[in-house]
C-alpha atoms as a PDB file:
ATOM      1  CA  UNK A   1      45.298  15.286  17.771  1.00  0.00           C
ATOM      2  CA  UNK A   2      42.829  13.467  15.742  1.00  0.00           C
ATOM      3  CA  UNK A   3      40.731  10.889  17.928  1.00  0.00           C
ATOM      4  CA  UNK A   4      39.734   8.605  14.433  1.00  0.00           C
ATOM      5  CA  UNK A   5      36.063   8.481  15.624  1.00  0.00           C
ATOM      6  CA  UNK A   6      33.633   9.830  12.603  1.00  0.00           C
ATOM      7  CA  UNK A   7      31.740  12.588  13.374  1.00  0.00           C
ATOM      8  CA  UNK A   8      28.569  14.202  11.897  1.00  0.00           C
ATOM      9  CA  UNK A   9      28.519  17.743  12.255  1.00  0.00           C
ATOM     10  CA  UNK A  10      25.070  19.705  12.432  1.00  0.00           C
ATOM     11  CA  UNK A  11      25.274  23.775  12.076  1.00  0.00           C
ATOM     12  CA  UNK A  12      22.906  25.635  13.770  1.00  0.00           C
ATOM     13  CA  UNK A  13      22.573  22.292  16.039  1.00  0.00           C
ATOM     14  CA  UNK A  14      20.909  24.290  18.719  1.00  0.00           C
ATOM     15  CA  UNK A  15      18.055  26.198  16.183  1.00  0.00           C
ATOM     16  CA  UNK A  16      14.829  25.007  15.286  1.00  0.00           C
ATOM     17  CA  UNK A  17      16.162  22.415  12.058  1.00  0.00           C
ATOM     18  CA  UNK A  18      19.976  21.449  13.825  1.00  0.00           C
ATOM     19  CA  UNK A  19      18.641  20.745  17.013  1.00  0.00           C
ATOM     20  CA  UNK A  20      15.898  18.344  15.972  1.00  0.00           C
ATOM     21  CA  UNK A  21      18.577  16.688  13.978  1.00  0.00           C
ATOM     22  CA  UNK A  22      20.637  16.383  16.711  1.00  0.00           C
ATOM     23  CA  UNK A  23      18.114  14.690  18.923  1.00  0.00           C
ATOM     24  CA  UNK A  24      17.872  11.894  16.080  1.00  0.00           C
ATOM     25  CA  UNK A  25      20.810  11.394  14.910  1.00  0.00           C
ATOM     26  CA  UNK A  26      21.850  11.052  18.964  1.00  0.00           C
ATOM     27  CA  UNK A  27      19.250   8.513  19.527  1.00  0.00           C
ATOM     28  CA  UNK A  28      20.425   6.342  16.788  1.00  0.00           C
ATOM     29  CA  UNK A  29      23.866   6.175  18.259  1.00  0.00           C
ATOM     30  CA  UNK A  30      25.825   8.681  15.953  1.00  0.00           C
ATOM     31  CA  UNK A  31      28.598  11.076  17.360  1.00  0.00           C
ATOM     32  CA  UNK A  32      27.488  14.630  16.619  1.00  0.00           C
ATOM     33  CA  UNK A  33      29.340  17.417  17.019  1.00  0.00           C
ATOM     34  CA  UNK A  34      27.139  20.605  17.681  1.00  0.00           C
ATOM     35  CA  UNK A  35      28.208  23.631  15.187  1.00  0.00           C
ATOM     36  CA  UNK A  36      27.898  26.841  17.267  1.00  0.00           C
ATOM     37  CA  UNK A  37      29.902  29.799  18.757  1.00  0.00           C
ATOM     38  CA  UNK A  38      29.297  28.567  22.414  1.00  0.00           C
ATOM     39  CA  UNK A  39      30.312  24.650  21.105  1.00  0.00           C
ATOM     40  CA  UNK A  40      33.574  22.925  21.642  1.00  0.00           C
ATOM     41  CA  UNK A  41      35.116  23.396  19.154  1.00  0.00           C
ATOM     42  CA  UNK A  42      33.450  26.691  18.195  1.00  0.00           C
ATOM     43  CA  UNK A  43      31.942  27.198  14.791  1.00  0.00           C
ATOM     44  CA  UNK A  44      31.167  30.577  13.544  1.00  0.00           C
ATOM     45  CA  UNK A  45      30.517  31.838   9.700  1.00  0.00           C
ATOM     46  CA  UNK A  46      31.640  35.095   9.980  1.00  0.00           C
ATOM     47  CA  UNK A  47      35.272  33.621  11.538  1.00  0.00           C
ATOM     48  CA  UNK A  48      36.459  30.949   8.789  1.00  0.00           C
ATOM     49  CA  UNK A  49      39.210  30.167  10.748  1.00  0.00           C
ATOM     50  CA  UNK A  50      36.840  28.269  13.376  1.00  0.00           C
ATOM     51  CA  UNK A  51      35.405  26.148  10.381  1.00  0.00           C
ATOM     52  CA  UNK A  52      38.469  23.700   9.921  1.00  0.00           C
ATOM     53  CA  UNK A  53      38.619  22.253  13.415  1.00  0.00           C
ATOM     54  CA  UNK A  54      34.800  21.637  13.412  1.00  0.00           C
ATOM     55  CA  UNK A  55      35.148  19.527  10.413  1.00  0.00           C
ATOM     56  CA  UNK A  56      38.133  17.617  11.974  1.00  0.00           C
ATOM     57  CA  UNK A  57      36.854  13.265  11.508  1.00  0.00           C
ATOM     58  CA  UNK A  58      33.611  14.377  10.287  1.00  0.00           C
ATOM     59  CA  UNK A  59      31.676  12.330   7.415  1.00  0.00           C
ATOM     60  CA  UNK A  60      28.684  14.153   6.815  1.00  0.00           C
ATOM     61  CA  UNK A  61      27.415  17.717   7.608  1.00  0.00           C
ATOM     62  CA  UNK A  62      24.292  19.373   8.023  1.00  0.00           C
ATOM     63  CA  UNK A  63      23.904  23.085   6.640  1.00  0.00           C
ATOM     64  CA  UNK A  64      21.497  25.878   7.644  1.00  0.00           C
ATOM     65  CA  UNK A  65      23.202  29.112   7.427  1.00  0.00           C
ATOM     66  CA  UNK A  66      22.400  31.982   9.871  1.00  0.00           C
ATOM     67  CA  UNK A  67      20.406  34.500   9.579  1.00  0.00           C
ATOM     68  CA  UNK A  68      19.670  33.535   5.759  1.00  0.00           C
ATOM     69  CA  UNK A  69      20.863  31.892   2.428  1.00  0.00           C
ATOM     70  CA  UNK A  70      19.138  35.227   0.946  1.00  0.00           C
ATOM     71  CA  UNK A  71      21.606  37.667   2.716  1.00  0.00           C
ATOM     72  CA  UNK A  72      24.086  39.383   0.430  1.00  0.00           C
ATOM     73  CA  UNK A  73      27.310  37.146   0.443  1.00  0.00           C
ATOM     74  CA  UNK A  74      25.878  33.817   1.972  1.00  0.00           C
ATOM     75  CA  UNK A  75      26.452  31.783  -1.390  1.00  0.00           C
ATOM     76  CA  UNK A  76      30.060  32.209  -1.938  1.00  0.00           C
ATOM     77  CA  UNK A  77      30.706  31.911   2.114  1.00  0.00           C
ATOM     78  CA  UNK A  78      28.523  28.175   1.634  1.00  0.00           C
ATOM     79  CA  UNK A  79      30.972  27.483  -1.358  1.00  0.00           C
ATOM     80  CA  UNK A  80      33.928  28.385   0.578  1.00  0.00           C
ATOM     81  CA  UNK A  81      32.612  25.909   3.535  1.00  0.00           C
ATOM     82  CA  UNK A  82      31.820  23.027   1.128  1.00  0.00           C
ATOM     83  CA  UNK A  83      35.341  23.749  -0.420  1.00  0.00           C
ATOM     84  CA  UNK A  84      36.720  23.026   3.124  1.00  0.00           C
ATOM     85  CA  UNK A  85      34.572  20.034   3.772  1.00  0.00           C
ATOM     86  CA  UNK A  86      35.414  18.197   0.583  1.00  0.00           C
ATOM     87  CA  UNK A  87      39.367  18.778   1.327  1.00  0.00           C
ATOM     88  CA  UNK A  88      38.896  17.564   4.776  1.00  0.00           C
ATOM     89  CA  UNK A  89      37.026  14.458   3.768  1.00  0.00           C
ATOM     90  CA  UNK A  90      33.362  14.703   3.867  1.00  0.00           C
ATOM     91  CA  UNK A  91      31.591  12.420   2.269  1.00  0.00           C
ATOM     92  CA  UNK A  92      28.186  13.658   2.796  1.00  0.00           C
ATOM     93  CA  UNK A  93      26.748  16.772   2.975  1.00  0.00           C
ATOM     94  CA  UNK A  94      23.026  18.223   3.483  1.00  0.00           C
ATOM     95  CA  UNK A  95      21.961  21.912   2.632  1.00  0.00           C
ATOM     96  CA  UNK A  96      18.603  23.310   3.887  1.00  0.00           C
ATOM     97  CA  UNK A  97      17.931  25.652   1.641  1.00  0.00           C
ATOM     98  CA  UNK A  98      14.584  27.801   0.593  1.00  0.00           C
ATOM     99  CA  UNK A  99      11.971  27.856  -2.181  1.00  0.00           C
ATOM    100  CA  UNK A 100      12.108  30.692  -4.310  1.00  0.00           C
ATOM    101  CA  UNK A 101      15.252  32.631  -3.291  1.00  0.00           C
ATOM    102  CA  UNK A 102      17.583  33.614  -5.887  1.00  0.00           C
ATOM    103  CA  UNK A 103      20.203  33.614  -3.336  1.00  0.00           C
ATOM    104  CA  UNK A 104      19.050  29.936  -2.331  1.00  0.00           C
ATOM    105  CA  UNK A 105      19.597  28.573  -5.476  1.00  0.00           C
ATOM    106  CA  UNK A 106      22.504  30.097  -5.886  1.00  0.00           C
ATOM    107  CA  UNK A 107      24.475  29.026  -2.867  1.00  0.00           C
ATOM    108  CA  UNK A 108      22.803  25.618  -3.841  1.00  0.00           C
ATOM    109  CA  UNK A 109      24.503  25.531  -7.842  1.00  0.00           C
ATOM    110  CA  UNK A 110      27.875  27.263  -5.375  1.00  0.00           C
ATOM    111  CA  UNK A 111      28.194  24.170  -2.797  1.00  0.00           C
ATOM    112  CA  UNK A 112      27.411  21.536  -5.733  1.00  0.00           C
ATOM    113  CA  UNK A 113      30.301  22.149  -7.628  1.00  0.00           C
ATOM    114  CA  UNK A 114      32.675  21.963  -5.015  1.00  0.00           C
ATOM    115  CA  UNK A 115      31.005  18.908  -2.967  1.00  0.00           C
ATOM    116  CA  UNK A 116      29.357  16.460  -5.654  1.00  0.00           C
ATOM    117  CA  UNK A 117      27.951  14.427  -2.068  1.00  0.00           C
ATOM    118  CA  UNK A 118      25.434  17.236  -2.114  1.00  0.00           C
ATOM    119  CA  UNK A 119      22.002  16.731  -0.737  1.00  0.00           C
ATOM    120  CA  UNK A 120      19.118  19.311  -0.956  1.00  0.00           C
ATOM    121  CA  UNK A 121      16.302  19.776   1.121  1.00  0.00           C
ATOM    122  CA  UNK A 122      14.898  23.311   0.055  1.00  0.00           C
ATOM    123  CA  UNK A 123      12.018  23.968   1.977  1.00  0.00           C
ATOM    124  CA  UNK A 124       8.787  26.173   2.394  1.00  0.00           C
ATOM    125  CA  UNK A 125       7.976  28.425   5.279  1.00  0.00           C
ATOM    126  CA  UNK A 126       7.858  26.214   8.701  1.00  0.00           C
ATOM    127  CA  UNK A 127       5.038  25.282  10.502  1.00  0.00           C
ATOM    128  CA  UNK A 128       6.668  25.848  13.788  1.00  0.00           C
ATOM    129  CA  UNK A 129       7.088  29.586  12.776  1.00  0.00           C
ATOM    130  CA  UNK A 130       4.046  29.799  14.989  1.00  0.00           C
ATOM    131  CA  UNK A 131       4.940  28.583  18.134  1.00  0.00           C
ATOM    132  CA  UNK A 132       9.072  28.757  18.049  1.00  0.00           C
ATOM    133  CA  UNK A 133       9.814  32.417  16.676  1.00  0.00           C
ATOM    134  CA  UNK A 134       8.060  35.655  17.420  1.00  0.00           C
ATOM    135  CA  UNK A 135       4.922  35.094  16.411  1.00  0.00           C
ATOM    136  CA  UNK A 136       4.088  32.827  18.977  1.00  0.00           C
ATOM    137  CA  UNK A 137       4.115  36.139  21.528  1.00  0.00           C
ATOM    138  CA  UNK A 138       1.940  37.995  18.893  1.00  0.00           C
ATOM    139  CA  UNK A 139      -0.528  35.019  18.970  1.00  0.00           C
ATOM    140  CA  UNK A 140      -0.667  34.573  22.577  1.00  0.00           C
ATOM    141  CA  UNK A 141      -1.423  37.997  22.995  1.00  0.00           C
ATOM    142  CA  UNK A 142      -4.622  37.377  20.536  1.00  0.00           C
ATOM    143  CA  UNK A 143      -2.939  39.302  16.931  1.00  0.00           C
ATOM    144  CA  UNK A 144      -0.667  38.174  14.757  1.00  0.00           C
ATOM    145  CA  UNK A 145      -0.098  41.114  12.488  1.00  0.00           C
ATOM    146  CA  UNK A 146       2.196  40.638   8.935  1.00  0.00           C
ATOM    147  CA  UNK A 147       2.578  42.622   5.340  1.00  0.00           C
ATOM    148  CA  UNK A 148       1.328  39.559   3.384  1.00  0.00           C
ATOM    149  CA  UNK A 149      -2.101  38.847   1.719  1.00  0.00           C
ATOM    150  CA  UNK A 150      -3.839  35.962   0.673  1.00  0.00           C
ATOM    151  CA  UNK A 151      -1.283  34.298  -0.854  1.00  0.00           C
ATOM    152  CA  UNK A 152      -1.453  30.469  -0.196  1.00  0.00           C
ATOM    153  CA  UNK A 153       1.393  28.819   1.446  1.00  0.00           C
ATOM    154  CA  UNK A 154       1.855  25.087   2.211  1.00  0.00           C
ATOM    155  CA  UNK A 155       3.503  25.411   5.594  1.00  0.00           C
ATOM    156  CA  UNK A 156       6.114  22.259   6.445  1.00  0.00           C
ATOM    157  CA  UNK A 157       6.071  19.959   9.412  1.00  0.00           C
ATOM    158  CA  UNK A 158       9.946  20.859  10.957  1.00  0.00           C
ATOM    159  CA  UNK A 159       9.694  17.175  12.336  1.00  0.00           C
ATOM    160  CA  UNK A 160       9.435  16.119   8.595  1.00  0.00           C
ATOM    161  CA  UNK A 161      12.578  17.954   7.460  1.00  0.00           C
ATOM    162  CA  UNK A 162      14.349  16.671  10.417  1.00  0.00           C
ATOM    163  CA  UNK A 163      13.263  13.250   9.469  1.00  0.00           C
ATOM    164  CA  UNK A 164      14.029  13.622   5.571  1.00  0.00           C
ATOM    165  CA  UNK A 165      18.039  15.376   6.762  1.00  0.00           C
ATOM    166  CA  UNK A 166      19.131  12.615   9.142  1.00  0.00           C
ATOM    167  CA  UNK A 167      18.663  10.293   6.266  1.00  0.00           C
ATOM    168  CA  UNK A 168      20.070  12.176   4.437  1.00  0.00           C
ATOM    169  CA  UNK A 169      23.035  12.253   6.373  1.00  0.00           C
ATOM    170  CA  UNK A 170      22.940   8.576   7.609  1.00  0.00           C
ATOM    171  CA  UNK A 171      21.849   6.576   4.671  1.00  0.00           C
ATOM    172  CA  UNK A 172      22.976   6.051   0.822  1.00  0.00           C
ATOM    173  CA  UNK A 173      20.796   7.193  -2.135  1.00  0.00           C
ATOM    174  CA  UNK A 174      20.232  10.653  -1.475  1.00  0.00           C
ATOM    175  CA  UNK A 175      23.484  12.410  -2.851  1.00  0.00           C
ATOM    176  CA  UNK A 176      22.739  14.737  -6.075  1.00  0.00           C
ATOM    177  CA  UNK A 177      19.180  15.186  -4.831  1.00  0.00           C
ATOM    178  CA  UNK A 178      17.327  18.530  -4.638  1.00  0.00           C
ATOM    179  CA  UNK A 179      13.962  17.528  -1.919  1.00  0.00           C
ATOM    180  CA  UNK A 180      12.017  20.357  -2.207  1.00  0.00           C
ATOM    181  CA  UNK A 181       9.632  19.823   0.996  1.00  0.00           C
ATOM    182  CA  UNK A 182       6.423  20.868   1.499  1.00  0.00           C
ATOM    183  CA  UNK A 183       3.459  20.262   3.398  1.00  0.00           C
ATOM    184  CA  UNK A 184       0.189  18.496   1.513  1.00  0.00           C
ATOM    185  CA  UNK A 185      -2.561  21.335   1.702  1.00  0.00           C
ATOM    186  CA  UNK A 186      -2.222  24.922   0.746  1.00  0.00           C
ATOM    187  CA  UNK A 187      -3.182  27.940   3.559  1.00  0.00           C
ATOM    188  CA  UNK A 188      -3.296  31.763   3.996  1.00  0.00           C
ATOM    189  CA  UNK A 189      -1.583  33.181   7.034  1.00  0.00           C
ATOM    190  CA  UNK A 190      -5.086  34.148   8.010  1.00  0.00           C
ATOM    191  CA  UNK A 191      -6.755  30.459   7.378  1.00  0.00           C
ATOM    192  CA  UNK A 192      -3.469  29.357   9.128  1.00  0.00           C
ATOM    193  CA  UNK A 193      -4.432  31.985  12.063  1.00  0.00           C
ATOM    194  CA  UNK A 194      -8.139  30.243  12.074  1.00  0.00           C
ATOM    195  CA  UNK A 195      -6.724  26.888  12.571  1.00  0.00           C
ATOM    196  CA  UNK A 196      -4.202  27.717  15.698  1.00  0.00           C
ATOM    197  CA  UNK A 197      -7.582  30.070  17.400  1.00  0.00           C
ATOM    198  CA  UNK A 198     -10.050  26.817  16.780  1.00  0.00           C
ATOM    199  CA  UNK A 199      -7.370  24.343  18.414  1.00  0.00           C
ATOM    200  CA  UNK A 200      -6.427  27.123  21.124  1.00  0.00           C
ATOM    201  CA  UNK A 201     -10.334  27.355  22.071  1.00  0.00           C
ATOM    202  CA  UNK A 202      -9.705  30.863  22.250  1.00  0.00           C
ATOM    203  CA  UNK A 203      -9.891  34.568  19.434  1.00  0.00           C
ATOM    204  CA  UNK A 204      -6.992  35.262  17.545  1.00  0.00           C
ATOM    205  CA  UNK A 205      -7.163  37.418  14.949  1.00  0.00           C
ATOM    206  CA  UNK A 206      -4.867  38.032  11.586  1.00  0.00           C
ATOM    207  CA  UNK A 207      -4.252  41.186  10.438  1.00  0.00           C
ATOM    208  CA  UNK A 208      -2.652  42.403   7.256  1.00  0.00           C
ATOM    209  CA  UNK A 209      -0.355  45.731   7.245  1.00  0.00           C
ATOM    210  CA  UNK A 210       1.417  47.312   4.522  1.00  0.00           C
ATOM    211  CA  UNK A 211       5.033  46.596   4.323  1.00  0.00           C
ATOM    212  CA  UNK A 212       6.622  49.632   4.894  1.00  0.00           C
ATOM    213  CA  UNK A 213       4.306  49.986   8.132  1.00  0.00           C
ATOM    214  CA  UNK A 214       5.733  46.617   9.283  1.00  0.00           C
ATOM    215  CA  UNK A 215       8.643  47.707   8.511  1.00  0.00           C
ATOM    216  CA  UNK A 216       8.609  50.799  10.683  1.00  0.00           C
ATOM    217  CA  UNK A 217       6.832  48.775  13.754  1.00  0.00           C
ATOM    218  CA  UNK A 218       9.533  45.887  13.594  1.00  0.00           C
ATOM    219  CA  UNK A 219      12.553  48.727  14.081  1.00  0.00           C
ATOM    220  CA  UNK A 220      10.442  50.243  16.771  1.00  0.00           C
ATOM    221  CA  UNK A 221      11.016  47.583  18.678  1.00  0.00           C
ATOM    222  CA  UNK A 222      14.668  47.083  18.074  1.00  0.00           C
ATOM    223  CA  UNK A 223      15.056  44.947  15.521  1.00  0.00           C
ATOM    224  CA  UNK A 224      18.081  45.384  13.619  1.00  0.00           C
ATOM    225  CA  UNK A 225      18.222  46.517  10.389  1.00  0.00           C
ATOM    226  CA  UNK A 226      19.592  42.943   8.507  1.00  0.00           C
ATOM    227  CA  UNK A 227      16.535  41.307   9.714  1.00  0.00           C
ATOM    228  CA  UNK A 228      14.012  43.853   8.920  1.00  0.00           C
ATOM    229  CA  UNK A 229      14.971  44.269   5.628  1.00  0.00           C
ATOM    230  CA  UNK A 230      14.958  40.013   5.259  1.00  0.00           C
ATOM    231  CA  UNK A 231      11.373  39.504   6.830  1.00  0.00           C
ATOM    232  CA  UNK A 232      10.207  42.319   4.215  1.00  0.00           C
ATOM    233  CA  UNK A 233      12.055  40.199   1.546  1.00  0.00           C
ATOM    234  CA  UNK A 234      10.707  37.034   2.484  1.00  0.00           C
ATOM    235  CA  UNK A 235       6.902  38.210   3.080  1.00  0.00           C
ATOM    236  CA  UNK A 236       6.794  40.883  -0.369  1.00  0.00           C
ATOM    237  CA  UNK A 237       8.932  38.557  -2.578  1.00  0.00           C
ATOM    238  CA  UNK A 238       9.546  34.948  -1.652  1.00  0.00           C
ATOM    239  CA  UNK A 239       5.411  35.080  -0.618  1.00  0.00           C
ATOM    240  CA  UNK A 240       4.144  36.831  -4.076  1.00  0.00           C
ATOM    241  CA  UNK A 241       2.735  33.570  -4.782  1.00  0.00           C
ATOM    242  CA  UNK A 242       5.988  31.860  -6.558  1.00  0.00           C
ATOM    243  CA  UNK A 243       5.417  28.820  -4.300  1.00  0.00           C
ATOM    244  CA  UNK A 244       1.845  28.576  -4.197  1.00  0.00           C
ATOM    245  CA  UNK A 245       1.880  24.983  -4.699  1.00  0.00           C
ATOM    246  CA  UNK A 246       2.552  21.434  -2.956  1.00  0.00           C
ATOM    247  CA  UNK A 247       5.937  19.126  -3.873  1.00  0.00           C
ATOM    248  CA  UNK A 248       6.868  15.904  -3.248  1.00  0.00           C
ATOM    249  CA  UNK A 249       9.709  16.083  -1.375  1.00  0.00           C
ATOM    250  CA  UNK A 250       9.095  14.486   1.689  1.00  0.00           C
ATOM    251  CA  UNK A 251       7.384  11.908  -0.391  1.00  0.00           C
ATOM    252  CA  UNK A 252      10.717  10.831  -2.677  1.00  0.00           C
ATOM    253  CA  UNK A 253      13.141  11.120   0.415  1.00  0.00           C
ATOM    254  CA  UNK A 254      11.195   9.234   2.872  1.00  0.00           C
ATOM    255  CA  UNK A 255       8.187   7.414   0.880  1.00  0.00           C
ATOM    256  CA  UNK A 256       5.451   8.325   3.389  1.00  0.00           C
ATOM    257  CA  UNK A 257       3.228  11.645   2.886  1.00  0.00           C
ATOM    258  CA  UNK A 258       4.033  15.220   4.982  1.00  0.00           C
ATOM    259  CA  UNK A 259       2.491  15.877   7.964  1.00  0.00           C
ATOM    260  CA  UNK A 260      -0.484  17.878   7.890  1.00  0.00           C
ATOM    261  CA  UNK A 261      -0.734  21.908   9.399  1.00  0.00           C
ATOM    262  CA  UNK A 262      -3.745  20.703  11.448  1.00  0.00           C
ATOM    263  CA  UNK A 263      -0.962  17.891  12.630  1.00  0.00           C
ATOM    264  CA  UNK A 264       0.539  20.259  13.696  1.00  0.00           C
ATOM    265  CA  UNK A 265      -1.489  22.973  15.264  1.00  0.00           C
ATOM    266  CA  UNK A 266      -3.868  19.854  17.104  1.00  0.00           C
ATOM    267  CA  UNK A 267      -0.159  18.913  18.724  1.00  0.00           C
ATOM    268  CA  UNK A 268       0.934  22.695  19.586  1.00  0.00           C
ATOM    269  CA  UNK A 269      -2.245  23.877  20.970  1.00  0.00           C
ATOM    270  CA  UNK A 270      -2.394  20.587  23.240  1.00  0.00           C
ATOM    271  CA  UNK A 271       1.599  21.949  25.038  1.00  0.00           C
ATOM    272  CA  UNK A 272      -0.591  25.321  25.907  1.00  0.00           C
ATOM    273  CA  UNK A 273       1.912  27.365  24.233  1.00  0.00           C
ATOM    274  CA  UNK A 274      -0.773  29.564  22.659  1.00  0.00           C
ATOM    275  CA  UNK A 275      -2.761  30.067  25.607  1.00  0.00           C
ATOM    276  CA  UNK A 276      -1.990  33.666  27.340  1.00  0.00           C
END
């Protein structure tokens, strides 16, 4: 039976995007409802029969889609979804999507035309890739080892996307926009290395591999298949250089400038996370 009370609903409320949404959006008083396979109600993608009860007395909903927008399929499932969500009532609805994927864009131009309350935020690679995924282990242990060159990349704060989404979702003005967020300074991965090993007080070193070596090194260890293949996608394809270049994003949805990487890293390094 429906309870009347609005909710917002954040997918992937317990990854590194949803859950720092979550924590805002809490502290300002709104009911959230958590979209995952362990939540009450469950959510899953792959089980669309889980995806109307989730959106039961919800006004606005955050979207990151697991593992990737890019994966073969994801667009029309996001359509689908937003399909749902407009029928059931939503009036606001926030897509994190990603700079220079095909697929992206695609599921983006999919989940406008079916939801016209459509907000945005299509972002570069995270800043917190370096202390919240694997490569935190790979820099703790003094390598971080990827197939990608010296491409320039201007890594985003997480905090800042978090910030720009739960306005998104809480406040008027922002339907119809595309944010495409960015941080203000371009970076290699090996420059971005330098930065983590000064703040760590400690050598860590960068390496570049060929792809296909990654590749082989990655299902060595067990990774499956789906997200070897991605990783190579996003570090030969979405990192050619396409997005070599800073937005203003964060700038139009919030009016303040991004956080800076050495923001970031001076913050990280001080939790000890990248100390062995």
């Amino acid at each position: 039976m429906s309870g009347n009370i609005e909710h917002t609903l954040v997918l992937g409320g317990t990854g590194k995007t949803g859950g720092r949404i979550v924590e805002r959006l809490r502290a300002r008083g709104v009911s959230v409802r958590v979209g995952s396979r362990s939540a009450q109600p469950p959510f899953d993608w792959d089980n669309p029969a889980t995806w109307a009860p989730a959106l039961l007395d919800v006004e606005a909903v955050y979207i990151t889609f697991q593992p990737d927008l890019a994966v073969p399929g994801a667009p029309a499932t996001v359509r689908a979804f937003g399909e749902m969500a407009a029928t059931a009532g939503v009036r606001r609805v926030v897509l994190l999507s990603g700079r220079g994927e095909d697929e992206a864009q695609a599921a983006e131009r999919l989940l406008a035309e079916v939801h016209p309350g459509l907000t945005v935020i299509r972002s570069s690679f995270f800043a917190q890739n370096f202390d919240e995924g694997h490569f935190a282990e790979e820099i703790k242990a003094g390598q971080l080892v990827l197939p990608v060159g010296e491409v320039v990349e201007p890594f985003v704060d997480i905090d800042d996307i978090a910030d720009l989404a739960v306005a998104a979702l809480t406040e008027d003005g922002h339907a119809g926009q595309i944010y495409e967020v960015t941080g203000p300074r371009l970076l290699t991965f090996a420059e971005a290395v330098a930065e983590i090993a000064a703040a760590a007080g400690r050598p860590i070193e960068f390496v570049r591999v060929e792809p296909e070596d990654y590749a082989a090194a990655a299902r060595s260890q067990g990774l499956p298949d789906e997200l070897v293949d991605f990783l190579i996608y996003l570090f030969t394809t979405v990192l050619d250089g396409r997005n070599a270049h800073v937005t203003d994003g964060i700038d139009r949805g919030l009016g303040r400038k991004p956080g800076d990487f050495a923001d970031y890293v001076r913050k990280t390094a001080a939790t000890g996370i990248w100390n062995a």
